[in-house]
Every structure is written in C-alpha cells, then in structure tokens.
N, C-alpha and C. Protein backbone atom coordinates (compact mmCIF):
# COMPACT_ATOMS: atom_id res chain seq x y z
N UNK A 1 49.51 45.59 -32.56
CA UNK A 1 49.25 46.11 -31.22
C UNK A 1 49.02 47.62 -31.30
N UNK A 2 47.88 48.09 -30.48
CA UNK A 2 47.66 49.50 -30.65
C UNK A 2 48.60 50.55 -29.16
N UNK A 3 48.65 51.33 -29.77
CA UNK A 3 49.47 52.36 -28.45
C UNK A 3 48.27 53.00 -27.85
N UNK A 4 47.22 53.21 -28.56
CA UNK A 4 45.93 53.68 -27.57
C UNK A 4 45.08 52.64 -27.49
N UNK A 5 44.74 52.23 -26.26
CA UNK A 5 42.90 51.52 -26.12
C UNK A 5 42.20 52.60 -25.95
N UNK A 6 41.30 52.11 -26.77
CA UNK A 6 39.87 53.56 -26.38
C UNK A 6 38.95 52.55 -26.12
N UNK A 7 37.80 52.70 -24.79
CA UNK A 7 36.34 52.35 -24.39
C UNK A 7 35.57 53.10 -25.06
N UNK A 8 34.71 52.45 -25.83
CA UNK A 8 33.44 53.28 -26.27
C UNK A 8 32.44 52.51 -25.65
N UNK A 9 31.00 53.60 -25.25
CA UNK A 9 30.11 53.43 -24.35
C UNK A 9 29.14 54.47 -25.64
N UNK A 10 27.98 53.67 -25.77
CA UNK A 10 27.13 53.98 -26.14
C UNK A 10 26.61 54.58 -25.28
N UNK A 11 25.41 55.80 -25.35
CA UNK A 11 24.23 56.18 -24.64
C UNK A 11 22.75 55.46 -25.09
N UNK A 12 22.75 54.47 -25.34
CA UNK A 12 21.85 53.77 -25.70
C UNK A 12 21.21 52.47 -26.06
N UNK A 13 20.32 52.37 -25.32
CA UNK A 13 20.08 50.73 -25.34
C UNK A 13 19.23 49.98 -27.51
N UNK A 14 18.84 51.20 -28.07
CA UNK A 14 18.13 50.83 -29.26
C UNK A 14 18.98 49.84 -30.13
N UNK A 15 18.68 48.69 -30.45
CA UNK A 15 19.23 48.11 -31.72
C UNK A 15 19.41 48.53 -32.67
N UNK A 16 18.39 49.29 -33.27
CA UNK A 16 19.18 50.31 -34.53
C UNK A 16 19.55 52.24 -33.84
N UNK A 17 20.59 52.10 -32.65
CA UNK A 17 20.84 53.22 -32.22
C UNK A 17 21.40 53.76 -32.95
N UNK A 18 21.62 54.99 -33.62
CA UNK A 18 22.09 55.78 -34.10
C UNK A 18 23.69 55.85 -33.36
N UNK A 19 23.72 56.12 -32.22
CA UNK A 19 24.92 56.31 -31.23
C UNK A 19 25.70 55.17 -31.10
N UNK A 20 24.96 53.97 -31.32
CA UNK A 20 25.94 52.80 -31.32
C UNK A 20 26.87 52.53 -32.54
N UNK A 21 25.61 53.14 -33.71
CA UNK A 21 26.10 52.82 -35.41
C UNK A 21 27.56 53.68 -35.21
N UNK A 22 27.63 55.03 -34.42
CA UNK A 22 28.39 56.14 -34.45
C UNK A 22 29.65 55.07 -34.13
N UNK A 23 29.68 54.75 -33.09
CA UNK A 23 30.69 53.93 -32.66
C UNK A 23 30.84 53.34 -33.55
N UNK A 24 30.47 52.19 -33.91
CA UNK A 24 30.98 51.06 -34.76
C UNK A 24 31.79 51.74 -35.91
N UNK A 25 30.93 52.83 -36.74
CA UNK A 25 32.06 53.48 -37.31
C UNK A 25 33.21 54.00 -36.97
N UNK A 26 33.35 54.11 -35.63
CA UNK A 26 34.57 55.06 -35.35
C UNK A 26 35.70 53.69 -35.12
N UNK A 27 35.09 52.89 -34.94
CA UNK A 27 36.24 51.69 -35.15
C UNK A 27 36.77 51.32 -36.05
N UNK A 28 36.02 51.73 -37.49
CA UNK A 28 36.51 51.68 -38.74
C UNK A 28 37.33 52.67 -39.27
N UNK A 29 37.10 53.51 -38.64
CA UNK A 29 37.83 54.65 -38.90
C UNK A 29 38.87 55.34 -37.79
N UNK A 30 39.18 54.63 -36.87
CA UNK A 30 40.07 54.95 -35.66
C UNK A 30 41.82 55.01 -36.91
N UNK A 31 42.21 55.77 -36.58
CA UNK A 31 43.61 56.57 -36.88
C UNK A 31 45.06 55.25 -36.76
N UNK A 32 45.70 54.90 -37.71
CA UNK A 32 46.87 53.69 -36.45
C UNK A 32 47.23 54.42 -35.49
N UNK A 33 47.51 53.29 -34.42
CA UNK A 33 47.66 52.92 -33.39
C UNK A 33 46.79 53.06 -32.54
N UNK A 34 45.09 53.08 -32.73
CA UNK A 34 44.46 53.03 -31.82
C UNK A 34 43.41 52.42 -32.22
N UNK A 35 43.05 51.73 -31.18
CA UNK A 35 42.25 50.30 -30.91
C UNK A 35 40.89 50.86 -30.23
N UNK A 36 39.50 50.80 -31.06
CA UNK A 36 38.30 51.10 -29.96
C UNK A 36 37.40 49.88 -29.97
N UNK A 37 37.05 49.51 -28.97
CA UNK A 37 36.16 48.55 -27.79
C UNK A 37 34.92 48.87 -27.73
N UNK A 38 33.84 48.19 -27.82
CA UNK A 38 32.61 48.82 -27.25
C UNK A 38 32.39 48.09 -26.15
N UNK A 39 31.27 48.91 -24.71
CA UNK A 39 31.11 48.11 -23.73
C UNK A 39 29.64 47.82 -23.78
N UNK A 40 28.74 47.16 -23.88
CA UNK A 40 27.29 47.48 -24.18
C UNK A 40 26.79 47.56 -22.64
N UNK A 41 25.95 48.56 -21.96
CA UNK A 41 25.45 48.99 -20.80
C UNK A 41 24.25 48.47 -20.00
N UNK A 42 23.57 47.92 -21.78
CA UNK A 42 22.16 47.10 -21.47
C UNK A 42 22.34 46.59 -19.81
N UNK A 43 23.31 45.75 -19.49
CA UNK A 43 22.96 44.81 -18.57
C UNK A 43 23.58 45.53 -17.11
N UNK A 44 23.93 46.58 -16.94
CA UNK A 44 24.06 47.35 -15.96
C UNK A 44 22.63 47.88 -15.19
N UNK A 45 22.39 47.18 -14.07
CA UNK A 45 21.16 47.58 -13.20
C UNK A 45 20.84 48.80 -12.69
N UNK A 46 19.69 49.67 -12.31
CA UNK A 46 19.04 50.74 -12.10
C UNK A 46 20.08 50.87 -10.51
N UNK A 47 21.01 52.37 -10.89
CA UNK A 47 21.32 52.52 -9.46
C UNK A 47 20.81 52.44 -8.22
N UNK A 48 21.27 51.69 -6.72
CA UNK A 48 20.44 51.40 -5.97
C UNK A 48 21.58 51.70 -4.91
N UNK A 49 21.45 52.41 -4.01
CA UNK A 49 22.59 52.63 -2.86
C UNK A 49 22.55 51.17 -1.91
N UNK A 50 21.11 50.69 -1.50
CA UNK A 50 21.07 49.54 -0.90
C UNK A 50 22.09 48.18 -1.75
N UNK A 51 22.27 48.20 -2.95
CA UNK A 51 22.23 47.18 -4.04
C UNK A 51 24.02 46.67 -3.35
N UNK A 52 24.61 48.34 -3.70
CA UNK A 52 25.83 49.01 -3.66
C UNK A 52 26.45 48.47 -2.31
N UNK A 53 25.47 48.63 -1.69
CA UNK A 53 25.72 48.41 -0.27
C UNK A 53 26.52 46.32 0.01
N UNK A 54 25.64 45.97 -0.70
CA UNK A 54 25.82 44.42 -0.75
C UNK A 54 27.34 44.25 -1.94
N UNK A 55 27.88 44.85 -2.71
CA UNK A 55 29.63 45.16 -3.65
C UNK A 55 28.65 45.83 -4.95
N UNK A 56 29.48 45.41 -5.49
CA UNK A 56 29.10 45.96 -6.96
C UNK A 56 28.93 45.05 -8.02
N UNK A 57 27.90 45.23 -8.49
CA UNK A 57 27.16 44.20 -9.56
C UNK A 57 28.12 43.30 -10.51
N UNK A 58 28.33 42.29 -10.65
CA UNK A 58 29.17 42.13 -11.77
C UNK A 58 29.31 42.97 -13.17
N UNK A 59 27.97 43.49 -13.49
CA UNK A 59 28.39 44.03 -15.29
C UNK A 59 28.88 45.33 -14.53
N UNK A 60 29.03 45.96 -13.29
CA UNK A 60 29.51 47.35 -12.72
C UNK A 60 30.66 47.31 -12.52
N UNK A 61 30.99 46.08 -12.24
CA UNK A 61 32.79 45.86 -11.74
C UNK A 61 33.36 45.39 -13.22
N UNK A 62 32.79 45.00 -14.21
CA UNK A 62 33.25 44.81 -15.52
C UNK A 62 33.47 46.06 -15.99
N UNK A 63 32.52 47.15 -16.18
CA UNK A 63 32.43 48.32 -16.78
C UNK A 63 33.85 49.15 -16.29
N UNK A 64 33.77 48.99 -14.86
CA UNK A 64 34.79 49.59 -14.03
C UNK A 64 36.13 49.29 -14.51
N UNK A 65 35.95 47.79 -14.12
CA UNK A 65 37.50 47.35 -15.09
C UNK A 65 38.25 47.73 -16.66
N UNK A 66 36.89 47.97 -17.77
CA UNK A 66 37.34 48.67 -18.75
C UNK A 66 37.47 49.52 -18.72
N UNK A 67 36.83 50.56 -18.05
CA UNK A 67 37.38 52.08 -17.75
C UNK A 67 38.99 52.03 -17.56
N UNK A 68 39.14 51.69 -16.40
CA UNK A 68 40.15 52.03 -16.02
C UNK A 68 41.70 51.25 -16.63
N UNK A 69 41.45 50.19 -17.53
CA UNK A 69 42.27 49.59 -18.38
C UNK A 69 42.28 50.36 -19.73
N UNK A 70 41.64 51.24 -20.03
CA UNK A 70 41.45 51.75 -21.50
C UNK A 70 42.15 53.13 -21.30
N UNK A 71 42.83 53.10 -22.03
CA UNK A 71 43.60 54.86 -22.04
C UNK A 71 42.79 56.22 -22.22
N UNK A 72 41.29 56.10 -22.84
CA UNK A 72 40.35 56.96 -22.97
C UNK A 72 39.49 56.29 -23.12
N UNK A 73 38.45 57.23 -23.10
CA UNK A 73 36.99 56.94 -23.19
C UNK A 73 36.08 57.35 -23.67
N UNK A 74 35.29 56.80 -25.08
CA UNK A 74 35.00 57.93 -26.21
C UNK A 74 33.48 57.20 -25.67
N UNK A 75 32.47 58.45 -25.71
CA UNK A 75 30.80 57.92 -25.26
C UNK A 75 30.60 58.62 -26.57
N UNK A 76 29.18 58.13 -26.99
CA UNK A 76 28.59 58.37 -27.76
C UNK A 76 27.17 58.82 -27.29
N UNK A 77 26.72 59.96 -27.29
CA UNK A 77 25.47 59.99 -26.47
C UNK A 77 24.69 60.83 -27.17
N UNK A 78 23.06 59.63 -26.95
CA UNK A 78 21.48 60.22 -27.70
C UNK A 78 21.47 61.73 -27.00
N UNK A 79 20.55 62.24 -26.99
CA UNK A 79 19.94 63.27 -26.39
C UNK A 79 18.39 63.11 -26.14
N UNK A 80 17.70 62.66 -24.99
CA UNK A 80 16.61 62.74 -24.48
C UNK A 80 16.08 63.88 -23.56
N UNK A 81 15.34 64.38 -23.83
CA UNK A 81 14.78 65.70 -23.32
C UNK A 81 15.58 66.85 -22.89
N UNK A 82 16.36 67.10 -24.09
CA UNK A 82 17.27 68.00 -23.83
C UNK A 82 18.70 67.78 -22.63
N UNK A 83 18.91 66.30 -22.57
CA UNK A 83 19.52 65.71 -21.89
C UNK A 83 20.39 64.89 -22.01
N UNK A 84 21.08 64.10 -21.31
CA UNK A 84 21.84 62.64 -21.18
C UNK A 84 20.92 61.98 -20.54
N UNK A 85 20.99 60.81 -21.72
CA UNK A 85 20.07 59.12 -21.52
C UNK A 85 20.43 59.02 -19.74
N UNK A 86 18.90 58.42 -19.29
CA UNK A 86 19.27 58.05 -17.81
C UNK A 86 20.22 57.09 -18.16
N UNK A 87 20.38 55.94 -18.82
CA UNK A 87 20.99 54.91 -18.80
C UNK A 87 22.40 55.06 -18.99
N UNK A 88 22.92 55.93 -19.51
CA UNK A 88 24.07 56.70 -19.85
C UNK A 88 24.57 57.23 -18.41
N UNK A 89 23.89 58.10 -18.11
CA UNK A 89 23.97 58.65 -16.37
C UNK A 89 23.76 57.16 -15.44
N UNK A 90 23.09 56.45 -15.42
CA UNK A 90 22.65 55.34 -14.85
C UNK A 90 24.44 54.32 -14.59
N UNK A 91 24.74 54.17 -15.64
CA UNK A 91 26.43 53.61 -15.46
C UNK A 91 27.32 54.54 -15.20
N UNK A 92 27.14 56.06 -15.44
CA UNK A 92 28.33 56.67 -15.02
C UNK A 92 28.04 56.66 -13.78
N UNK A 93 27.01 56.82 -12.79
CA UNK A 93 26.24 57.04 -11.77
C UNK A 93 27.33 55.77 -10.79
N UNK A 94 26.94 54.32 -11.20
CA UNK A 94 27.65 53.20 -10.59
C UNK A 94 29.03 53.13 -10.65
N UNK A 95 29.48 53.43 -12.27
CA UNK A 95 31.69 53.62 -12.12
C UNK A 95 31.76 54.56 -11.22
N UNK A 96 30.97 55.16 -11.29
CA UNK A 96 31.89 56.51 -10.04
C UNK A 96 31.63 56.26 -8.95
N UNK A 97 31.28 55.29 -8.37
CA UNK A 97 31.22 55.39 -6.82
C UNK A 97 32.72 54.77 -6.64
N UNK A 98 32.63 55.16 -5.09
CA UNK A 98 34.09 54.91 -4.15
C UNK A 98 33.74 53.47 -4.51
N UNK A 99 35.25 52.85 -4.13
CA UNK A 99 36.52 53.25 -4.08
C UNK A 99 37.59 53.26 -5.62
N UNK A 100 38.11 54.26 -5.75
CA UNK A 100 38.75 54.42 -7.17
C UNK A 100 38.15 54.66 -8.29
N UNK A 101 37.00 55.76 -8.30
CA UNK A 101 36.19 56.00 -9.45
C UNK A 101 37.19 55.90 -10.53
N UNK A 102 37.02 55.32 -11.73
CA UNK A 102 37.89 55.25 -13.04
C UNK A 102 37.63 56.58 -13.26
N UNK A 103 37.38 57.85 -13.44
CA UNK A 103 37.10 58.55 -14.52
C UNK A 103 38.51 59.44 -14.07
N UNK A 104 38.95 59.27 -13.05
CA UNK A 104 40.00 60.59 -12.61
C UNK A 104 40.90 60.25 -13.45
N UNK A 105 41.19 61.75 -14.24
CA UNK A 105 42.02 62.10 -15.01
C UNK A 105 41.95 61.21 -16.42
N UNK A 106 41.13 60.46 -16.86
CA UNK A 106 40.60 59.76 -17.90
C UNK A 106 40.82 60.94 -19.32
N UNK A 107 41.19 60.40 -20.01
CA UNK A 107 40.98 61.40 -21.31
C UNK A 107 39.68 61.01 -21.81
N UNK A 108 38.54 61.74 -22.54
CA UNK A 108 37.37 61.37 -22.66
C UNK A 108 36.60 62.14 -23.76
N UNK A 109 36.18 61.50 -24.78
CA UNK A 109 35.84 62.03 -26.14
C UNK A 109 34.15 61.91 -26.08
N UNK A 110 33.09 62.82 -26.47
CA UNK A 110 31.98 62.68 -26.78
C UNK A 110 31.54 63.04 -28.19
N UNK A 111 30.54 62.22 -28.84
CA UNK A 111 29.93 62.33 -29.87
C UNK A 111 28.67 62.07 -29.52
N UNK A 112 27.53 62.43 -30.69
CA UNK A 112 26.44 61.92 -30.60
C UNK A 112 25.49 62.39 -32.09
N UNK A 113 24.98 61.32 -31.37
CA UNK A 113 23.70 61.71 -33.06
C UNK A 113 22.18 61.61 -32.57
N UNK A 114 21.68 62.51 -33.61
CA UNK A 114 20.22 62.42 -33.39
C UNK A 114 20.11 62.77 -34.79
N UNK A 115 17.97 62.71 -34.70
CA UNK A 115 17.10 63.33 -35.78
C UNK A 115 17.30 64.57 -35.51
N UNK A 116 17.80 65.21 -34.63
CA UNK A 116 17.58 66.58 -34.81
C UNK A 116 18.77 67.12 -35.15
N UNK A 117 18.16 68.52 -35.28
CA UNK A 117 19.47 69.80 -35.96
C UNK A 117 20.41 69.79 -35.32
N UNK A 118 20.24 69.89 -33.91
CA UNK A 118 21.61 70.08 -32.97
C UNK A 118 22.28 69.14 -32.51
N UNK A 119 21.97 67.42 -33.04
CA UNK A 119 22.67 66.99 -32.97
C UNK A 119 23.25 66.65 -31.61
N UNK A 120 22.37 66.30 -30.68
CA UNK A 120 22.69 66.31 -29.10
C UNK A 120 23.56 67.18 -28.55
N UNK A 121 23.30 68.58 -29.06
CA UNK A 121 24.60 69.41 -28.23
C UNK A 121 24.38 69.65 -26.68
N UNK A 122 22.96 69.67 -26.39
CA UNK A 122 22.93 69.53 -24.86
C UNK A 122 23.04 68.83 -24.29
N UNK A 123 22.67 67.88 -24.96
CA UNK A 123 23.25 66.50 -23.70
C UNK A 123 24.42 66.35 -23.54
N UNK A 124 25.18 66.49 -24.88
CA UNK A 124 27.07 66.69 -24.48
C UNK A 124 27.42 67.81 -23.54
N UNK A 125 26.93 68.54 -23.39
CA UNK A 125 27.16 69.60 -22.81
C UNK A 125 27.26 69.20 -20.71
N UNK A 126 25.84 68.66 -21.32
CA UNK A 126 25.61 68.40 -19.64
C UNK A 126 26.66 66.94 -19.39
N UNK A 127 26.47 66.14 -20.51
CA UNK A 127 27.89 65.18 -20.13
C UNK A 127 28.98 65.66 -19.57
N UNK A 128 29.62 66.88 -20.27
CA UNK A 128 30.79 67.31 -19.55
C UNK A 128 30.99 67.85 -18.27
N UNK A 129 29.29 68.41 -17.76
CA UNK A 129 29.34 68.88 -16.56
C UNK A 129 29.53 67.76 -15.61
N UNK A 130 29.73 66.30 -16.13
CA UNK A 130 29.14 65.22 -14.94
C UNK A 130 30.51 65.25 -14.76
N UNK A 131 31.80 65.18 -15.92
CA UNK A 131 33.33 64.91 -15.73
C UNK A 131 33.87 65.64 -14.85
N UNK A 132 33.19 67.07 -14.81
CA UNK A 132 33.68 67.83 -14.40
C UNK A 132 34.38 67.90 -12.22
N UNK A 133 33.06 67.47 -12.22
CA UNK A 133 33.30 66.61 -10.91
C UNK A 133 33.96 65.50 -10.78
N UNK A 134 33.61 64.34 -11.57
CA UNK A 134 34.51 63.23 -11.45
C UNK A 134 36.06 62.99 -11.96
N UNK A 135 36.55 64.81 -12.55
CA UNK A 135 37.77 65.24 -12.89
C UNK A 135 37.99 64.69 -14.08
N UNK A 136 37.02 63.99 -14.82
CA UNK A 136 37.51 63.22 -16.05
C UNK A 136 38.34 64.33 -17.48
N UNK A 137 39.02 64.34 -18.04
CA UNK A 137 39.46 65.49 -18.94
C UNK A 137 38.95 65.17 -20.38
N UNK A 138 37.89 65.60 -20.62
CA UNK A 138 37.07 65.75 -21.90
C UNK A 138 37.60 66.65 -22.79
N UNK A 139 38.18 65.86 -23.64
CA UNK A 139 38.64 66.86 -25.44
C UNK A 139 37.64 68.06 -25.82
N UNK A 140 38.12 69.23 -26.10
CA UNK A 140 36.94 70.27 -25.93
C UNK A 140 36.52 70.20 -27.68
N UNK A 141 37.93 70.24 -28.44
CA UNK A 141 37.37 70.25 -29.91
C UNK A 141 38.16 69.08 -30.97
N UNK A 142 37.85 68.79 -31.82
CA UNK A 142 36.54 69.29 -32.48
C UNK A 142 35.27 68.50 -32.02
N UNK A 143 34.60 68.79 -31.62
CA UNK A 143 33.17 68.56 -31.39
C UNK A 143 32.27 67.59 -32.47
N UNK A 144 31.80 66.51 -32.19
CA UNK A 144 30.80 65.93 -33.52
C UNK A 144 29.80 65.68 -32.58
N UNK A 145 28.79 66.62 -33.63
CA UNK A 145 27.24 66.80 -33.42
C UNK A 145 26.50 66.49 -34.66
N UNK A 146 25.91 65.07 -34.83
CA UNK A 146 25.60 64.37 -35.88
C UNK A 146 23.75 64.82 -36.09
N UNK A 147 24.09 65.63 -36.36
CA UNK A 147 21.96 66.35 -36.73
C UNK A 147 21.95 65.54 -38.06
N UNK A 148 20.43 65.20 -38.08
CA UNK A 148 20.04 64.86 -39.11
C UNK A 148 20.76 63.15 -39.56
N UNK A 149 20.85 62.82 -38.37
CA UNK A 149 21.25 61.12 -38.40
C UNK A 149 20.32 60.42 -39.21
N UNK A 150 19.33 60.67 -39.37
CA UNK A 150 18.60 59.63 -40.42
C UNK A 150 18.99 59.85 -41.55
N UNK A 151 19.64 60.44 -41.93
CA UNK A 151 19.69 60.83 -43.04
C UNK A 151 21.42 60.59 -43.53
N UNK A 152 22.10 60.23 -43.00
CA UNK A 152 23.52 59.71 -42.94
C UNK A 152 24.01 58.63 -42.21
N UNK A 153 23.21 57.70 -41.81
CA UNK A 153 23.49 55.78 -41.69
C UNK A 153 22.25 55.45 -42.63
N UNK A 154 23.03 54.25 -43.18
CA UNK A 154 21.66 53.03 -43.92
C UNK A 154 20.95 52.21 -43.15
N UNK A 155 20.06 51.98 -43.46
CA UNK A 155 19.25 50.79 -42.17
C UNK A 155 20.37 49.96 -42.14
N UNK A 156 21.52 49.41 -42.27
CA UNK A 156 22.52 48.38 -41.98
C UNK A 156 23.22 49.11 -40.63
N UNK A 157 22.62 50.28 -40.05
CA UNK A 157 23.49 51.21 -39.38
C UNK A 157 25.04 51.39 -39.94
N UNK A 158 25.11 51.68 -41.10
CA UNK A 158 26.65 52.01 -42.02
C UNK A 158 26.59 53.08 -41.58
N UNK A 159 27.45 54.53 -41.58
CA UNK A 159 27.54 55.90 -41.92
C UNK A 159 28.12 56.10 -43.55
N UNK A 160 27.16 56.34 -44.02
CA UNK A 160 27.37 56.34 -45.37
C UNK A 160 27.93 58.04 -46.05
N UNK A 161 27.45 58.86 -44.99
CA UNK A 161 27.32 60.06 -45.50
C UNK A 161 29.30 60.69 -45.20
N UNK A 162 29.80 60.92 -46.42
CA UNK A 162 31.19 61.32 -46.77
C UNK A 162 31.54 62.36 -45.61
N UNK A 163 31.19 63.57 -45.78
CA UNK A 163 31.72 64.66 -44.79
C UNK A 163 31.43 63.90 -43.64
N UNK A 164 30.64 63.45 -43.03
CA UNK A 164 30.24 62.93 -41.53
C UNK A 164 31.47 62.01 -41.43
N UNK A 165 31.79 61.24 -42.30
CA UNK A 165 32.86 60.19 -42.09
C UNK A 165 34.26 60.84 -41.98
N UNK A 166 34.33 61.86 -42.80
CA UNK A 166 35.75 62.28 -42.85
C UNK A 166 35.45 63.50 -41.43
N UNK A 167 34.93 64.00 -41.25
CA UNK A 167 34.53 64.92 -39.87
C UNK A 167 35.12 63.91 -38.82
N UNK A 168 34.05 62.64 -38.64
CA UNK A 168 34.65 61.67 -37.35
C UNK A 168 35.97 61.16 -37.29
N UNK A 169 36.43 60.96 -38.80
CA UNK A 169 38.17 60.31 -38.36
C UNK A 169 39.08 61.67 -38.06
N UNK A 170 38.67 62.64 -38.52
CA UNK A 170 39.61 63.67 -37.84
C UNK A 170 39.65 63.87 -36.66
N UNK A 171 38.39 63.66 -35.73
CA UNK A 171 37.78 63.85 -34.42
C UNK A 171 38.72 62.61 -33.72
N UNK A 172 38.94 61.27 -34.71
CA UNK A 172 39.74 60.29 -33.90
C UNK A 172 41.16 61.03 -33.65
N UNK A 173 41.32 61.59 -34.84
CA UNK A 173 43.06 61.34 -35.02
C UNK A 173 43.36 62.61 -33.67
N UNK A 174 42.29 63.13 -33.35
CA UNK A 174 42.44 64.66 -32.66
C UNK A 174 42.48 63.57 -31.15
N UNK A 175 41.67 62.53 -30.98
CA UNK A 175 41.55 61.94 -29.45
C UNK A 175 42.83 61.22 -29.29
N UNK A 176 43.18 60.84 -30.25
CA UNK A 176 44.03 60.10 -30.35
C UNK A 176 45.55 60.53 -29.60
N UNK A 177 45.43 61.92 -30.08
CA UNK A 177 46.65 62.91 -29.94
C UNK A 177 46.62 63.31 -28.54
N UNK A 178 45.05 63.53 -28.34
CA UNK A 178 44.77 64.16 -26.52
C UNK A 178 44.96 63.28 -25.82
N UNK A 179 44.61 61.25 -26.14
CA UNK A 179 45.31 60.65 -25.39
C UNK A 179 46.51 60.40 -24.73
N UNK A 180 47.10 60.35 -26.21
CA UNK A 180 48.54 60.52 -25.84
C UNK A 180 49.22 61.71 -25.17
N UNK A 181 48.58 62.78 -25.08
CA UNK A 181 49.41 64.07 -24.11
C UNK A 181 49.36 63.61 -22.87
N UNK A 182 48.06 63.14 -22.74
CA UNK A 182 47.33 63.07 -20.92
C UNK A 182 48.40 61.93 -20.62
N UNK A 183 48.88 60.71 -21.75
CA UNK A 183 49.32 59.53 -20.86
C UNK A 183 50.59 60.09 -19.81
C-alpha cells in the first residue's frame, strides 16, 4: 500500500507522446510509498458551457473523481506554440468548474518533454499561471525540462537516457516530500 497516490495527466493525445512515455517512466521510478496512476484525457469532450449546463460528462466526473481522490497531481505537458496543449487546458478547463473544483490546495508536479532545447519551459510556466487561480500548490523545484526528447526515449517510448532518469526520480522523491507537507 502506498502513503501517496499521485494522478498523472498527460498533455497529450499522441501514441508515441513523448509526455506520456515521461509518465510511464515516472511510475517506474516513483520513490516507496508512492503510487502513480495515469488518467488518459483522449475521451474528455471540447468544453461547452451549454454541454455543462445539461451535468458533467461522464469521462469529466471521472477525471474529477481522480483528482480529488489522489493526494497530488503530477501533469506532464507538450508545449504547442509556446504554450499548454488546448487539450491539457481543455480538461483543466471542465475539473474546474463549480461545484468543488478538485484543484484547491492540490499539491501538483509538472514535467514535460519536447524536441526542443527548452524543453516546454513555457508552457509549464503558463501551467502554473492556470493553478494559480484555481489555488492549486505547484512544487516550484526541481523543475524537469526534457529538451531534446528524441534523443532520450527508444521508439518503445523507454527513457533510456541515465541523467534524465536519475534527474526524474529525484524530482519524484522531491513531490513526494511536497505531498506529504501539504497533507
């Protein structure tokens, strides 16, 4: 039995996502006593206030429910145009509506990978601005910004590359610790 649940949420719908591979490793490499989950987002529908209006979608009231059953919440997020994936925004967009947005006071870890150098630092960036409102408490360090992702998973999506691996389990054992303060 683990003393932490962690939700992991991809930013991405790709089969060979880089951000999903991220995850899967971090489950291999999660610290004892903590347990990580993935939620896959695919099937979460294009926000619609009318939609909202009629309850909340089943995969929205699922998502909701793991939020708020999971002691943190580690996302993994692409970077598209200097951004966060709509689809990424697209489900945080639906958990956070009234009544009882999960994210308040949530402990909440970001990673991400790309082809590029920086390694999605803006889109994490602007991720944190979304918590910031929804009060969620995002781990400030250490930070993993996976540049040059092609070049450290195998087409099996493994993370093969050593420092990247030993970088991310420290990054667990660090969420791990911020979970446990916040509980």
């Amino acid at each position: 039995m683990s003393d932490v649940k962690i939700l992991g949420i991809a930013g991405s719908l790709r089969k060979a996502s880089f951000n999903a591979a991220a995850l899967r490793a971090c489950q291999g490499l999660a610290p004892a006593g903590m347990a990580i989950e993935i939620f896959d987002i695919a099937s979460i529908p294009l926000y619609n206030e009318d939609l909202r209006g009629e309850g909340f979608p089943p995969p929205v009231v699922a998502l909701r429910a793991a939020i708020k059953a999971a002691d943190g919440l580690l996302i993994a997020t692409p970077e598209y145009n200097y951004s966060v994936p709509g689809v990424l925004k697209n489900a945080i967009d639906w958990a956070s509506r009234p009544p009882e947005q999960p994210f308040d006071g949530k402990p909440i870890g970001i990673i991400g990978a790309s082809a590029g150098v920086l390694g999605t630092a803006r889109a994490q960036y602007h991720l944190r601005q979304c918590f910031v409102f929804l009060n969620g408490h995002v781990m400030n360090r250490p930070e993993v910004m996976i540049g040059g992702a092609q070049n450290k998973f195998a087409a099996d999506g493994s993370l093969t590359d050593a420092p990247t691996r030993d970088f991310m389990a420290a990054h667990l054992v660090a969420f791990r610790d911020w979970v446990l303060r916040m509980k």
